[in-house]
Each structure stands twice: as C-alpha cells, then as structure tokens.
N, C-alpha and C. Protein backbone atom coordinates (compact mmCIF):
# COMPACT_ATOMS: atom_id res chain seq x y z
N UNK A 1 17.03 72.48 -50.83
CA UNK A 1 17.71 71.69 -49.82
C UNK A 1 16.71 70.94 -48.94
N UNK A 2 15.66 71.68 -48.72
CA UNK A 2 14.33 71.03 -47.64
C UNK A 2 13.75 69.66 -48.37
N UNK A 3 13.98 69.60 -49.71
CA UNK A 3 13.13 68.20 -50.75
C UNK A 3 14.40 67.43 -49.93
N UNK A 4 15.54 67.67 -50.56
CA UNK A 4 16.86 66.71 -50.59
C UNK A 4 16.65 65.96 -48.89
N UNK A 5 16.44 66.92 -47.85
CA UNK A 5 16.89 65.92 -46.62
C UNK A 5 15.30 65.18 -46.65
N UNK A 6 14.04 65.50 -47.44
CA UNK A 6 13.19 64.46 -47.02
C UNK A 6 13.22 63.43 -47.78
N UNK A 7 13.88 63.38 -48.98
CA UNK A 7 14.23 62.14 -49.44
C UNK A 7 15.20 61.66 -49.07
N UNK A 8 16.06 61.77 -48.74
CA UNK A 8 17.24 61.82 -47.52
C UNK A 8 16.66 60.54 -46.17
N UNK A 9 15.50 61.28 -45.67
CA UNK A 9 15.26 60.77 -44.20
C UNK A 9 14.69 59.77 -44.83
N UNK A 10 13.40 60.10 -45.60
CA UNK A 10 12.11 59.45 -46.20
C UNK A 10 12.22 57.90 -47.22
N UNK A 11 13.19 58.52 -47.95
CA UNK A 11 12.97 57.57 -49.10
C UNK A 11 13.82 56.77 -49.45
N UNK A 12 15.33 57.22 -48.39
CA UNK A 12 16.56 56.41 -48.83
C UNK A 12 17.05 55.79 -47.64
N UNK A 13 17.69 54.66 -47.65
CA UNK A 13 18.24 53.66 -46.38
C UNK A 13 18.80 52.37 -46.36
N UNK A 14 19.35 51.95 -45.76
CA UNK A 14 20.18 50.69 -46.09
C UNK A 14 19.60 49.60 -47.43
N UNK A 15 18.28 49.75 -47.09
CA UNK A 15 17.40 48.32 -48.16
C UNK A 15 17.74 49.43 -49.44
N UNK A 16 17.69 50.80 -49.87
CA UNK A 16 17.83 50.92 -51.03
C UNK A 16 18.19 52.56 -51.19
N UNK A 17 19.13 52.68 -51.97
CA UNK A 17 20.33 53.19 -52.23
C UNK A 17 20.11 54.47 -53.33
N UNK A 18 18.77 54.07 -53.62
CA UNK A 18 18.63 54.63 -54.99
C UNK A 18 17.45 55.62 -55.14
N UNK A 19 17.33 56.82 -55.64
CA UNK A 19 15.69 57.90 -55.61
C UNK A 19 14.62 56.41 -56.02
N UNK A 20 13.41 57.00 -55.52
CA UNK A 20 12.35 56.21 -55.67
C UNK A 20 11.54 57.27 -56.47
N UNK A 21 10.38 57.23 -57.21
CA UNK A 21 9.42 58.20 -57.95
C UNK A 21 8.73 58.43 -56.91
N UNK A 22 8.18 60.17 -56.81
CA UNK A 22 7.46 59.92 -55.20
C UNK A 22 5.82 59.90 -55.93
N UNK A 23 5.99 60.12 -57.31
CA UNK A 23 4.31 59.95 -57.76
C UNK A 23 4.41 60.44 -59.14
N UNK A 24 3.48 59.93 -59.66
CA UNK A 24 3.53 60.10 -61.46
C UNK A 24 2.11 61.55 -61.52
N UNK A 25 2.46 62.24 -62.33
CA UNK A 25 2.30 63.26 -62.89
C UNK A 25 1.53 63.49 -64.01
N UNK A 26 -0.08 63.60 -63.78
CA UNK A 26 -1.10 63.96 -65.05
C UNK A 26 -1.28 65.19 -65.32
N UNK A 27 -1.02 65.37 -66.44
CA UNK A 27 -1.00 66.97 -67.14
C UNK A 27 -2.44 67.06 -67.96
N UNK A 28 -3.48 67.66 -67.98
CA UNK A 28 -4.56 67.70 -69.14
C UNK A 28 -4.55 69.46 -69.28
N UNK A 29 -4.63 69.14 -70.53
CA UNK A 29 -4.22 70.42 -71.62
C UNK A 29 -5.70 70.34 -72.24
N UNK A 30 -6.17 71.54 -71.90
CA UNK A 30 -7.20 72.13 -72.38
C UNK A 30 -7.62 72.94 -73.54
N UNK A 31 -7.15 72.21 -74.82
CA UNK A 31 -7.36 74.05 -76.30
C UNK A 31 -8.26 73.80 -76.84
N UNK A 32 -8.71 75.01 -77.24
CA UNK A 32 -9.85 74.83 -77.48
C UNK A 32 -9.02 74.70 -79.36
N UNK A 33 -10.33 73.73 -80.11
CA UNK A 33 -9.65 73.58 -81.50
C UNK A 33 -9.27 72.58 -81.42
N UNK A 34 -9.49 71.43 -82.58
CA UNK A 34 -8.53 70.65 -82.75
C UNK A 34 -7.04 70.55 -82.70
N UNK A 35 -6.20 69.42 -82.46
CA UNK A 35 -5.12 69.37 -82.80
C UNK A 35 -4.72 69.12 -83.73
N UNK A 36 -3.68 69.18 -84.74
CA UNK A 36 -2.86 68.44 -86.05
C UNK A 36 -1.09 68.47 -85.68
N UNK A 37 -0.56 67.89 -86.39
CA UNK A 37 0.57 67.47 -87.02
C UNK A 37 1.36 66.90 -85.82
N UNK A 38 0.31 65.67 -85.73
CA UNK A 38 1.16 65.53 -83.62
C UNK A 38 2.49 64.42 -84.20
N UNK A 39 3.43 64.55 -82.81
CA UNK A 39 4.31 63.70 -83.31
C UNK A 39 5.08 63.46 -82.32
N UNK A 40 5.58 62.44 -81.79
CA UNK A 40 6.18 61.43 -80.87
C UNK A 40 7.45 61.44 -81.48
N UNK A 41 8.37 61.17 -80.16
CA UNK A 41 9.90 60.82 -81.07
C UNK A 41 10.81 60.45 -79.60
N UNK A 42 11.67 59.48 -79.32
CA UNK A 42 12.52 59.46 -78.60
C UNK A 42 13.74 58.98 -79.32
N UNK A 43 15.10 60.27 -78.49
CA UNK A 43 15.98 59.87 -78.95
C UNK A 43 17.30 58.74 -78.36
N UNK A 44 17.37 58.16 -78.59
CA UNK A 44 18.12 57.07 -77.82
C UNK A 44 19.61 57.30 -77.04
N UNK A 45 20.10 58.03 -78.45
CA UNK A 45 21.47 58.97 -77.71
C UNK A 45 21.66 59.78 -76.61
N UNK A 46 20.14 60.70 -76.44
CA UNK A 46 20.17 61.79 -75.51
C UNK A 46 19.48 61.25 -74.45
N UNK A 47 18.37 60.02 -74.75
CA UNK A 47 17.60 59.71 -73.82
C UNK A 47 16.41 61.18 -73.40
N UNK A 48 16.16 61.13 -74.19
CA UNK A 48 15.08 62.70 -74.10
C UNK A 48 14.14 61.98 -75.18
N UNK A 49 12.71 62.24 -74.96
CA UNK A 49 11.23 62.14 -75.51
C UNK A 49 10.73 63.25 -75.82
N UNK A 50 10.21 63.34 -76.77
CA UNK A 50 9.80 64.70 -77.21
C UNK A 50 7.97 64.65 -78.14
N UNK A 51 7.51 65.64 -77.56
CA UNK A 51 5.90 65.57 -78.11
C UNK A 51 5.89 66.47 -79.09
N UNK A 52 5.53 66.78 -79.86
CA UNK A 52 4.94 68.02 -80.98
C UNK A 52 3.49 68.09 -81.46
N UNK A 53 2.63 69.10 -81.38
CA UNK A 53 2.03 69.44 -82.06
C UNK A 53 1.00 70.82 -82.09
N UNK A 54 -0.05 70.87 -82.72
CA UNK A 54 0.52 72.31 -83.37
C UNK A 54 -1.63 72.45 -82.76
N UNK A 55 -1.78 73.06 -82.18
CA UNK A 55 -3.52 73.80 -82.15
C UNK A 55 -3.38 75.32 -82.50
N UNK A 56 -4.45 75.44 -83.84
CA UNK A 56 -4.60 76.89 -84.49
C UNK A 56 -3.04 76.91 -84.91
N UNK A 57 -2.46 78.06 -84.74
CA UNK A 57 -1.17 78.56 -84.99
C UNK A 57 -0.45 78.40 -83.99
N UNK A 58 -0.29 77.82 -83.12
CA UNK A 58 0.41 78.02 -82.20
C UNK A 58 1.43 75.88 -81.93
N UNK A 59 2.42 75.91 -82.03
CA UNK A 59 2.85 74.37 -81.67
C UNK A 59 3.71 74.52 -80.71
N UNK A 60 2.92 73.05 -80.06
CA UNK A 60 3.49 73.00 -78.64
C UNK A 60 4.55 71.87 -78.65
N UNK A 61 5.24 71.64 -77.72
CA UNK A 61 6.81 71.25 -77.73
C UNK A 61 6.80 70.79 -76.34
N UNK A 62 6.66 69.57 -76.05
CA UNK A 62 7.30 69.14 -74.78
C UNK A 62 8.47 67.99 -74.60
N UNK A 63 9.57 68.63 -73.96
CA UNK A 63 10.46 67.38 -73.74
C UNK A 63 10.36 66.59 -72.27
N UNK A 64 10.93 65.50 -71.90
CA UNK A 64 11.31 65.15 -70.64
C UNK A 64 12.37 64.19 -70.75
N UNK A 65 13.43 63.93 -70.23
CA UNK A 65 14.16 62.90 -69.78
C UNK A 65 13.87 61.83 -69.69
N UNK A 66 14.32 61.05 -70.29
CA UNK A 66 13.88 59.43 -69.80
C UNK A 66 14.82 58.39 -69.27
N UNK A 67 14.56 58.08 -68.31
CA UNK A 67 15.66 57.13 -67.89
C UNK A 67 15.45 55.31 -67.66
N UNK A 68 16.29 54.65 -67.86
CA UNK A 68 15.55 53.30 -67.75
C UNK A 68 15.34 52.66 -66.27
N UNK A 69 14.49 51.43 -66.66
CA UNK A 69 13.96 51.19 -65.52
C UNK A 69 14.99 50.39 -64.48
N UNK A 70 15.98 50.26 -64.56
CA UNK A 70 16.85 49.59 -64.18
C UNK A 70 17.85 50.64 -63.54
C-alpha cells in the first residue's frame, strides 16, 4: 500500500493518468561455464517473453510481461 500512495502522490496527476516506469532493471548473472541451447521467444497472444538456457545441467527460465508502448 506504501508503493501505491507514492505513485499516487509522485507519479500520477492531471498531465498524466497513466503508471510511468520508475527505472529499468539490470540483472548480470554470474555462472561459471559456458552457456548452450539459449533461446528467445515472445508470445503475442499472452504478451509474455521468455529466455531459456541451460549452464552445466542446470536450465534457466525467465519470463516477464510485456506490454506495449502505447
């Protein structure tokens, strides 16, 4: 509830109506080992992006939401 009223006070107001991004988000992933079998994919229906791939035995899986810019 404490995020909601500072975007609330902060970020929303007559000129605009709409969430703003409050900052973009760098992730660095550290494995040790090469990577293989990487793979990109967005689906258009769900609007979800999805990463794959695989260091040693282990594959990693990330989704996020995507929404357009409009």
């Amino acid at each position: 509830m404490e995020a909601q009223k500072i975007i609330e006070e902060k970020m929303l107001g007559p000129w605009n109506e709409s969430y703003q991004p409050m900052a973009d988000l760098h992730i660095t992933f550290e494995h040790e080992g090469g990577i293989a079998d990487y793979r990109q994919e967005l689906d258009l229906d769900t609007a979800v992006a999805r990463v794959e791939y695989r260091v040693r035995d282990v594959i990693y899986t990330r989704e996020a939401f995507i929404s357009a810019v409009d």
